[in-house]
PDB file of N, CA and C in Angstrom:
ATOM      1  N   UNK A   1       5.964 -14.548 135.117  1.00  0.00           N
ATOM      2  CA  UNK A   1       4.717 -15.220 135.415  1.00  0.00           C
ATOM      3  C   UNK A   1       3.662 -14.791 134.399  1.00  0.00           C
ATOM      4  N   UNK A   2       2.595 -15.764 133.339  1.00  0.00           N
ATOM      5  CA  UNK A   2       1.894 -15.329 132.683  1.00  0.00           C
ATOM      6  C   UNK A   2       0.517 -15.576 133.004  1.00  0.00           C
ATOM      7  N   UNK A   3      -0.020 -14.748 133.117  1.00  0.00           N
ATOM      8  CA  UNK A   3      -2.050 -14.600 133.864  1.00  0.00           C
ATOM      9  C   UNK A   3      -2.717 -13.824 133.078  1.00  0.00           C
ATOM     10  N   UNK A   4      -3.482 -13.965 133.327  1.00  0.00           N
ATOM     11  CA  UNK A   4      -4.647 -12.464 131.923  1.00  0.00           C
ATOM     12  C   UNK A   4      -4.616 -11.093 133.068  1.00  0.00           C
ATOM     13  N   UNK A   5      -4.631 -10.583 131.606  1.00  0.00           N
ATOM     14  CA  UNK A   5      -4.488  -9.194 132.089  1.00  0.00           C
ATOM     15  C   UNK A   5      -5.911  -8.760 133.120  1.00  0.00           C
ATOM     16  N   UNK A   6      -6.643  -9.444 133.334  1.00  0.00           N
ATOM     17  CA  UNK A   6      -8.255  -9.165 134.363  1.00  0.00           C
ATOM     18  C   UNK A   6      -7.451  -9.330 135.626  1.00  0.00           C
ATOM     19  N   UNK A   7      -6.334  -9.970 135.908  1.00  0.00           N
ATOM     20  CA  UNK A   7      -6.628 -10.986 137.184  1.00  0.00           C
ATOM     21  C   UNK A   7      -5.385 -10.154 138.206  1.00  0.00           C
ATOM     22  N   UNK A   8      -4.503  -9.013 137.491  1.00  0.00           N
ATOM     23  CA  UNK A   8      -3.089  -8.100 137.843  1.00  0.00           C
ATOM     24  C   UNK A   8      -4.104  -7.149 139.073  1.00  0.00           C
ATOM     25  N   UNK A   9      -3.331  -6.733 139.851  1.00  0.00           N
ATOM     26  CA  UNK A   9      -3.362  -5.576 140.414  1.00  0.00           C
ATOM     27  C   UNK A   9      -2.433  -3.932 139.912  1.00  0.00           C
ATOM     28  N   UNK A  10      -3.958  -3.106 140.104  1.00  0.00           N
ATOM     29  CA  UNK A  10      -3.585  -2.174 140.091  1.00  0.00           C
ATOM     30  C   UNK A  10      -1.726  -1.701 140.074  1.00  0.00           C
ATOM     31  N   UNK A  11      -1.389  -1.092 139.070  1.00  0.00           N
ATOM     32  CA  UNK A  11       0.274  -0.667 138.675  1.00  0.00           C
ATOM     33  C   UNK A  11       1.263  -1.845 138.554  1.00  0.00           C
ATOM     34  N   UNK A  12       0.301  -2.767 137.916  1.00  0.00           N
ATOM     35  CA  UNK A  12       0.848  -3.970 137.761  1.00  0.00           C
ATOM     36  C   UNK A  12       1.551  -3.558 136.062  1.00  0.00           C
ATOM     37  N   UNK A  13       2.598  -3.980 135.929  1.00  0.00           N
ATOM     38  CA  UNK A  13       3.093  -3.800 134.293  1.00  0.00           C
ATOM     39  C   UNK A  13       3.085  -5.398 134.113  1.00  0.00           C
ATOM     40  N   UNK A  14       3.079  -4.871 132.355  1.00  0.00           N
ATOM     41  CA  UNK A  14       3.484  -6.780 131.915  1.00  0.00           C
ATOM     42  C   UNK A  14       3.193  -6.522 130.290  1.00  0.00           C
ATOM     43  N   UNK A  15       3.936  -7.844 129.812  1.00  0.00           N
ATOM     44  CA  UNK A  15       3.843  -7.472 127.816  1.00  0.00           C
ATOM     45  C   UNK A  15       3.170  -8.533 127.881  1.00  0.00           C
ATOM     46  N   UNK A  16       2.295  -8.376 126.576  1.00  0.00           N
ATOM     47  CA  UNK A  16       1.278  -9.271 126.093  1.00  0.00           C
ATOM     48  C   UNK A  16       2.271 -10.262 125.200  1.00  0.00           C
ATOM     49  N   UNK A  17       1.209 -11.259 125.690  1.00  0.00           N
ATOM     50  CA  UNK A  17       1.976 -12.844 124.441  1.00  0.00           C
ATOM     51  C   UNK A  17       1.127 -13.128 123.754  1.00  0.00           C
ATOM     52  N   UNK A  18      -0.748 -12.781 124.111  1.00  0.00           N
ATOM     53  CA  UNK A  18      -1.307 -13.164 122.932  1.00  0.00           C
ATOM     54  C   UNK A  18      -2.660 -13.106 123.678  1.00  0.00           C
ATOM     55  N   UNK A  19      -3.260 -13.184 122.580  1.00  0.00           N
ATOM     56  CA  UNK A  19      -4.992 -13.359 123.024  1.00  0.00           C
ATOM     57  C   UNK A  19      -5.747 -14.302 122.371  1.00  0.00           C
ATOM     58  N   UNK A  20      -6.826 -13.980 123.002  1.00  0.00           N
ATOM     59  CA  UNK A  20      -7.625 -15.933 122.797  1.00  0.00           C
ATOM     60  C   UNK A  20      -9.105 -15.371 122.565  1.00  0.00           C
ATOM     61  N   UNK A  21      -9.152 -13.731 122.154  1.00  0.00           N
ATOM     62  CA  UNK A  21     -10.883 -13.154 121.757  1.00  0.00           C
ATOM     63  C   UNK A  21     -10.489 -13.311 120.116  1.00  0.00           C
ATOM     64  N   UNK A  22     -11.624 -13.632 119.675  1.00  0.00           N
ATOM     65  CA  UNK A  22     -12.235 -13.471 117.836  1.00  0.00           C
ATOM     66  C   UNK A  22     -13.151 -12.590 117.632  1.00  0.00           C
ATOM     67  N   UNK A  23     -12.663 -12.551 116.220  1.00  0.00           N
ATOM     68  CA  UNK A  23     -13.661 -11.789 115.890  1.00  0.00           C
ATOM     69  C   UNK A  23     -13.216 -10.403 115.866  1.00  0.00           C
ATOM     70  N   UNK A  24     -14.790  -9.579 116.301  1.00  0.00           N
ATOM     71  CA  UNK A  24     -14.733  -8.362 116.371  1.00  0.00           C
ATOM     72  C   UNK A  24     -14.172  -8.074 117.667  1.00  0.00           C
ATOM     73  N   UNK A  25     -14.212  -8.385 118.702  1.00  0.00           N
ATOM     74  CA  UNK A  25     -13.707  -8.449 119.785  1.00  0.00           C
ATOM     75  C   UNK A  25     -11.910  -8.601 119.741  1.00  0.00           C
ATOM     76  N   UNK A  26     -11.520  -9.127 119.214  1.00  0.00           N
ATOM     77  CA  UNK A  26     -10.067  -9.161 118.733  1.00  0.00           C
ATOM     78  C   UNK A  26      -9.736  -8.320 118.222  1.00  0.00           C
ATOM     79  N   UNK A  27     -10.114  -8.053 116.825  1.00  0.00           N
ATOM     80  CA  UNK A  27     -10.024  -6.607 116.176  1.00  0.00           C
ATOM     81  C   UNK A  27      -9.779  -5.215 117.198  1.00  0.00           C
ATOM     82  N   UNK A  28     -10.914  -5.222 117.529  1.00  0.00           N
ATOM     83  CA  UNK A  28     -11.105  -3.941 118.750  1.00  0.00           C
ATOM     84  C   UNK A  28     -10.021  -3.497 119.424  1.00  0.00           C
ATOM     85  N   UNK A  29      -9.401  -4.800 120.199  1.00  0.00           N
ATOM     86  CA  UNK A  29      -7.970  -4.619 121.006  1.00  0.00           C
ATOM     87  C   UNK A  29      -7.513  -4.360 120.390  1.00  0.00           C
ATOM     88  N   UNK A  30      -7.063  -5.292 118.802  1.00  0.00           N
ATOM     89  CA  UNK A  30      -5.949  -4.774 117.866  1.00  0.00           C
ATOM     90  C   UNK A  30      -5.502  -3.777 118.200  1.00  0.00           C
ATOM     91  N   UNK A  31      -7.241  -3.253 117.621  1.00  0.00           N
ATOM     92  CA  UNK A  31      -7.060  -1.734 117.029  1.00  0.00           C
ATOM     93  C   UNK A  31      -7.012  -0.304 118.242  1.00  0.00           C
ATOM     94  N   UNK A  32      -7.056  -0.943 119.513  1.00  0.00           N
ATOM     95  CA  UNK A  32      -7.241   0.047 120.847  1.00  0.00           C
ATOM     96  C   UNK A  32      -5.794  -0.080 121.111  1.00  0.00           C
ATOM     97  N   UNK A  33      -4.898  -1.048 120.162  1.00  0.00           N
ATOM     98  CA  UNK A  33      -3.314  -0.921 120.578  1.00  0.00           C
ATOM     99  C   UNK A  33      -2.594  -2.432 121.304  1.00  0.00           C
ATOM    100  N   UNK A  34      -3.653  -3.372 121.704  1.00  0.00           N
ATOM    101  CA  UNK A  34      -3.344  -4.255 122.213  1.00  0.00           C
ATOM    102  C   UNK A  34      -2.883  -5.461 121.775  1.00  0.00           C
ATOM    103  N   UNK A  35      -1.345  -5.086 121.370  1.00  0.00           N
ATOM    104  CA  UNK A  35      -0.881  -6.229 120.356  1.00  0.00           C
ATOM    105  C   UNK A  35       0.385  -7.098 121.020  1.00  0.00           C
ATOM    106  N   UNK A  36       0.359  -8.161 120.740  1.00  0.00           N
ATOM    107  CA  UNK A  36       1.440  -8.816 121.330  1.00  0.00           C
ATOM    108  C   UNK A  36       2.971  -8.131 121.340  1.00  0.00           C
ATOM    109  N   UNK A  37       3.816  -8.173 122.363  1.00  0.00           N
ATOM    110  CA  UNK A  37       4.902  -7.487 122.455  1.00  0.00           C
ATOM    111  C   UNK A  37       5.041  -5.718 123.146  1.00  0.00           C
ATOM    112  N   UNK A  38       3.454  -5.689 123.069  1.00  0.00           N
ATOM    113  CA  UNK A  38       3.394  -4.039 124.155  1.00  0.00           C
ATOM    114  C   UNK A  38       3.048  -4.116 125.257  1.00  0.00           C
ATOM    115  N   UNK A  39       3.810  -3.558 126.124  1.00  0.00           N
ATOM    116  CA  UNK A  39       3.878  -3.235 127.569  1.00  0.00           C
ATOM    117  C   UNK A  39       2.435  -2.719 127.884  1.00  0.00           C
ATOM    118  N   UNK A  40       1.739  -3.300 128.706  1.00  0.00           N
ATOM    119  CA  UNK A  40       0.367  -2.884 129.710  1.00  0.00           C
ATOM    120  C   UNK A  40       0.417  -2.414 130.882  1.00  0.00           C
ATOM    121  N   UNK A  41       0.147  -1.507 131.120  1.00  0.00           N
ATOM    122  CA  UNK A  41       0.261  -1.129 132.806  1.00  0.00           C
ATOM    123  C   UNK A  41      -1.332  -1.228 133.305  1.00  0.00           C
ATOM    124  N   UNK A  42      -1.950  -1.883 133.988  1.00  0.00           N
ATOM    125  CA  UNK A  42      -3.451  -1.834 135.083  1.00  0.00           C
ATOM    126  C   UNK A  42      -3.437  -0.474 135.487  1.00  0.00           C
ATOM    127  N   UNK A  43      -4.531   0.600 135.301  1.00  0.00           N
ATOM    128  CA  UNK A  43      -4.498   1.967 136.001  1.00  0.00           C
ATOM    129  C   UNK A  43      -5.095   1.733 137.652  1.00  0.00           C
ATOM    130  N   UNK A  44      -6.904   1.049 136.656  1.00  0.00           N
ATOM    131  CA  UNK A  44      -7.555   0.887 137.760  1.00  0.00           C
ATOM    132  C   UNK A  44      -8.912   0.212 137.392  1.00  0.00           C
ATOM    133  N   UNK A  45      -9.076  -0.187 138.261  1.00  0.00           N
ATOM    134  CA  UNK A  45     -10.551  -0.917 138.155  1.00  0.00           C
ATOM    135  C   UNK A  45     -12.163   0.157 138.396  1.00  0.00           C
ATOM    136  N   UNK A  46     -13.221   0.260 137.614  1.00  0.00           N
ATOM    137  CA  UNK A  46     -14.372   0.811 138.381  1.00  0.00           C
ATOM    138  C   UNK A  46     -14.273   0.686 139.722  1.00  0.00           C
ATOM    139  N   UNK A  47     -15.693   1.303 140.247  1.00  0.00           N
ATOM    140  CA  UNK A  47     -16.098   1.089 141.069  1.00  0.00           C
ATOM    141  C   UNK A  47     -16.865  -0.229 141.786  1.00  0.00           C
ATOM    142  N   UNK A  48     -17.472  -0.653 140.663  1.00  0.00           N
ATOM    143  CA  UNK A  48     -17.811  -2.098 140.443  1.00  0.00           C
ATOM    144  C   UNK A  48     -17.321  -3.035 140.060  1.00  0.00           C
ATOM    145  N   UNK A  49     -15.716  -3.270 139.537  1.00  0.00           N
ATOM    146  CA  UNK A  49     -14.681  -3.933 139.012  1.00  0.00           C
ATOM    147  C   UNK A  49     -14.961  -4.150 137.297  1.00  0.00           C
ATOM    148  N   UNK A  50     -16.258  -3.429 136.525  1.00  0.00           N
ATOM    149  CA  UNK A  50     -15.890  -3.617 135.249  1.00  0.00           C
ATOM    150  C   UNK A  50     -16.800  -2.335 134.994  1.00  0.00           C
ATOM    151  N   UNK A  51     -15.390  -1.767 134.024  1.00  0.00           N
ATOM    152  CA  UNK A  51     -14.407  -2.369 132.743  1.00  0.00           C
ATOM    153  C   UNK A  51     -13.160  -1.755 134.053  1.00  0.00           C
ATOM    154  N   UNK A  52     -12.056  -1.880 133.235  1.00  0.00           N
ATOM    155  CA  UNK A  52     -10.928  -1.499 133.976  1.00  0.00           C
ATOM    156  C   UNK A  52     -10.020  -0.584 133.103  1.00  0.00           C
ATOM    157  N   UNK A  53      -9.110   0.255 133.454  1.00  0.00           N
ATOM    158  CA  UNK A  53      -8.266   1.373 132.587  1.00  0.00           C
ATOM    159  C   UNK A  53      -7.035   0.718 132.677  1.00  0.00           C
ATOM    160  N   UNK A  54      -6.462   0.540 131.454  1.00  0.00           N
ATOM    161  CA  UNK A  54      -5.056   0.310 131.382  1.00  0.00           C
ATOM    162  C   UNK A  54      -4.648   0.964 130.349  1.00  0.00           C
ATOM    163  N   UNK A  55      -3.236   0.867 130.614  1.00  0.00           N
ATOM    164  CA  UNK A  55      -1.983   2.034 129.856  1.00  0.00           C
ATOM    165  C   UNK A  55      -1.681   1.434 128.969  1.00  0.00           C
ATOM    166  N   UNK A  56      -1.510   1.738 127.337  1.00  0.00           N
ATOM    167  CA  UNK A  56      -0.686   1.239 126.608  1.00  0.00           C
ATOM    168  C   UNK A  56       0.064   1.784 125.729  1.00  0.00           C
ATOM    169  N   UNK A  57       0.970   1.555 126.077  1.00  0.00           N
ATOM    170  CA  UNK A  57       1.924   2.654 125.427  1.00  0.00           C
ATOM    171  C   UNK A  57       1.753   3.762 125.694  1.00  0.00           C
ATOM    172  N   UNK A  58       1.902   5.086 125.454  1.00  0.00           N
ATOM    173  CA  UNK A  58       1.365   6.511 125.683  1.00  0.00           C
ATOM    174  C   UNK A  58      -0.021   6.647 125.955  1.00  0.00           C
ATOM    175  N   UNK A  59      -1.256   5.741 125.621  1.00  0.00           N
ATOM    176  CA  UNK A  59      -2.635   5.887 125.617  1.00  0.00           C
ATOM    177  C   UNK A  59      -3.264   5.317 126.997  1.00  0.00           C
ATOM    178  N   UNK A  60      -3.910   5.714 127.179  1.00  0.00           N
ATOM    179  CA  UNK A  60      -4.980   4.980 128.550  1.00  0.00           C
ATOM    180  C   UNK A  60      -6.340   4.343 127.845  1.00  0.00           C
ATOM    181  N   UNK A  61      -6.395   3.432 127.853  1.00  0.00           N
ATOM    182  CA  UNK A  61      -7.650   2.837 127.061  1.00  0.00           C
ATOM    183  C   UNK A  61      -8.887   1.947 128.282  1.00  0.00           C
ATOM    184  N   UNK A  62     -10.236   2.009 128.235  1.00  0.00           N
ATOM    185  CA  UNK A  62     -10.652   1.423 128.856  1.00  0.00           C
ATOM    186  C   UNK A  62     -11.540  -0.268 128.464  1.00  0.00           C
ATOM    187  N   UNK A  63     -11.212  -1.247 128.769  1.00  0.00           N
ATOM    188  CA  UNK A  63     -11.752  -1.907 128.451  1.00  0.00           C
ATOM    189  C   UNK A  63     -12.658  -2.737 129.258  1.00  0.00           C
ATOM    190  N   UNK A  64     -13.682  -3.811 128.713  1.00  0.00           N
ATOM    191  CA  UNK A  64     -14.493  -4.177 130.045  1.00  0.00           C
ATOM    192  C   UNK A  64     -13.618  -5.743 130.297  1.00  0.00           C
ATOM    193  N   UNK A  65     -13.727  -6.335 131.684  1.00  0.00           N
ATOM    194  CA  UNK A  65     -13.014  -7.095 131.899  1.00  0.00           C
ATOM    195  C   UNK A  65     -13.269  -8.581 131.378  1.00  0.00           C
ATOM    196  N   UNK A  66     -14.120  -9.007 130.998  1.00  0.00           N
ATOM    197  CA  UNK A  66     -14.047 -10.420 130.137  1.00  0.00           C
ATOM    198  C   UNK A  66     -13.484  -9.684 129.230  1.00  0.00           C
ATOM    199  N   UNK A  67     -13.221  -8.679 127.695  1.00  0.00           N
ATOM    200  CA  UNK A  67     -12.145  -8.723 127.200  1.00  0.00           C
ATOM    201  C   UNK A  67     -10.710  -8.886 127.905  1.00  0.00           C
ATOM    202  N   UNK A  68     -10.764  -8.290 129.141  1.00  0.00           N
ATOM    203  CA  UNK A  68      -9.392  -8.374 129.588  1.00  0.00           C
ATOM    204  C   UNK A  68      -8.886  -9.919 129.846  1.00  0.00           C
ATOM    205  N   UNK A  69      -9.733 -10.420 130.320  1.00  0.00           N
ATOM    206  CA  UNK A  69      -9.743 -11.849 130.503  1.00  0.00           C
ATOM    207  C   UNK A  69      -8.801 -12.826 129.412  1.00  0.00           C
ATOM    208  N   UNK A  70      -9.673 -12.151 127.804  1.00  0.00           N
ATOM    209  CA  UNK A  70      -8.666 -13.128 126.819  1.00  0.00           C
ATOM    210  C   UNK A  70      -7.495 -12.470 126.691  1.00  0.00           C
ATOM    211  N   UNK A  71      -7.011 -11.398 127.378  1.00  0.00           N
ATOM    212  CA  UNK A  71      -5.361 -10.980 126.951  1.00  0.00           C
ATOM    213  C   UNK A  71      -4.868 -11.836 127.915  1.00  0.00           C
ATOM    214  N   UNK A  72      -3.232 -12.697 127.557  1.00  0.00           N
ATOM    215  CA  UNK A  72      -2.665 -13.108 128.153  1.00  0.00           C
ATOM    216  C   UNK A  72      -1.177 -12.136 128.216  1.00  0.00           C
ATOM    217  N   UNK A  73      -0.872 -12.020 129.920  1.00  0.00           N
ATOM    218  CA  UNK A  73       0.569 -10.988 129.405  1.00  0.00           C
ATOM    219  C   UNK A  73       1.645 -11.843 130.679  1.00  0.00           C
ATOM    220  N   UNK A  74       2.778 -11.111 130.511  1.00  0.00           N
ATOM    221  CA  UNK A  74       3.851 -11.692 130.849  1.00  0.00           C
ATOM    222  C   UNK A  74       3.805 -11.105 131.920  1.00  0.00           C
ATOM    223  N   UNK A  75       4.115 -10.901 133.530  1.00  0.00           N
ATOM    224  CA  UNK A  75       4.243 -10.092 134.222  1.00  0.00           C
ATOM    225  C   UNK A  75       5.535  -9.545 134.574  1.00  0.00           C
ATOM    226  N   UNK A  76       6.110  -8.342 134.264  1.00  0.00           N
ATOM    227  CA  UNK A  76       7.241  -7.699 135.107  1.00  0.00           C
ATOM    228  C   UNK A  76       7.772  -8.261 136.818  1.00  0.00           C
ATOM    229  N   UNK A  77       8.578  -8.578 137.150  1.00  0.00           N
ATOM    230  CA  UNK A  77       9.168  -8.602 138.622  1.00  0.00           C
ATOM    231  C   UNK A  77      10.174  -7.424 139.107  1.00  0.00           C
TER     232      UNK A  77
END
């Protein structure tokens, strides 16, 4: 099943197929690790639901959730 990575619950896994941010905003993920074909795990959401912590690869990175929004990922069953 493919949804943006904003919309998973918590210990949700899933690989990215692609994203739909430009720019510097694209870059950023690039470069925070978020590239098509790597496994994401959801840690957790704030307290207020933005930004949210997810796993990638060995790293925990936090991002705010309209970026999460343009990642699209595959979900694990």
């Amino acid at each position: 099943m493919r949804t943006s990575l904003s919309k998973i619950l918590p210990g949700t896994k899933g690989i990215i197929v692609s994203h739909h941010a430009q720019g510097a905003i694209r870059q950023r993920l690039l470069d925070l690790g978020l590239m098509p074909e790597m496994e994401v795990e959801l840690i957790r959401y704030a307290p207020m639901g933005d930004p949210i912590e997810i796993k990638v690869g060995l790293t925990n990175v936090v991002i705010r959730k309209t970026e999460a929004e343009t990642v699209t990922i595959d979900v694990n069953k």
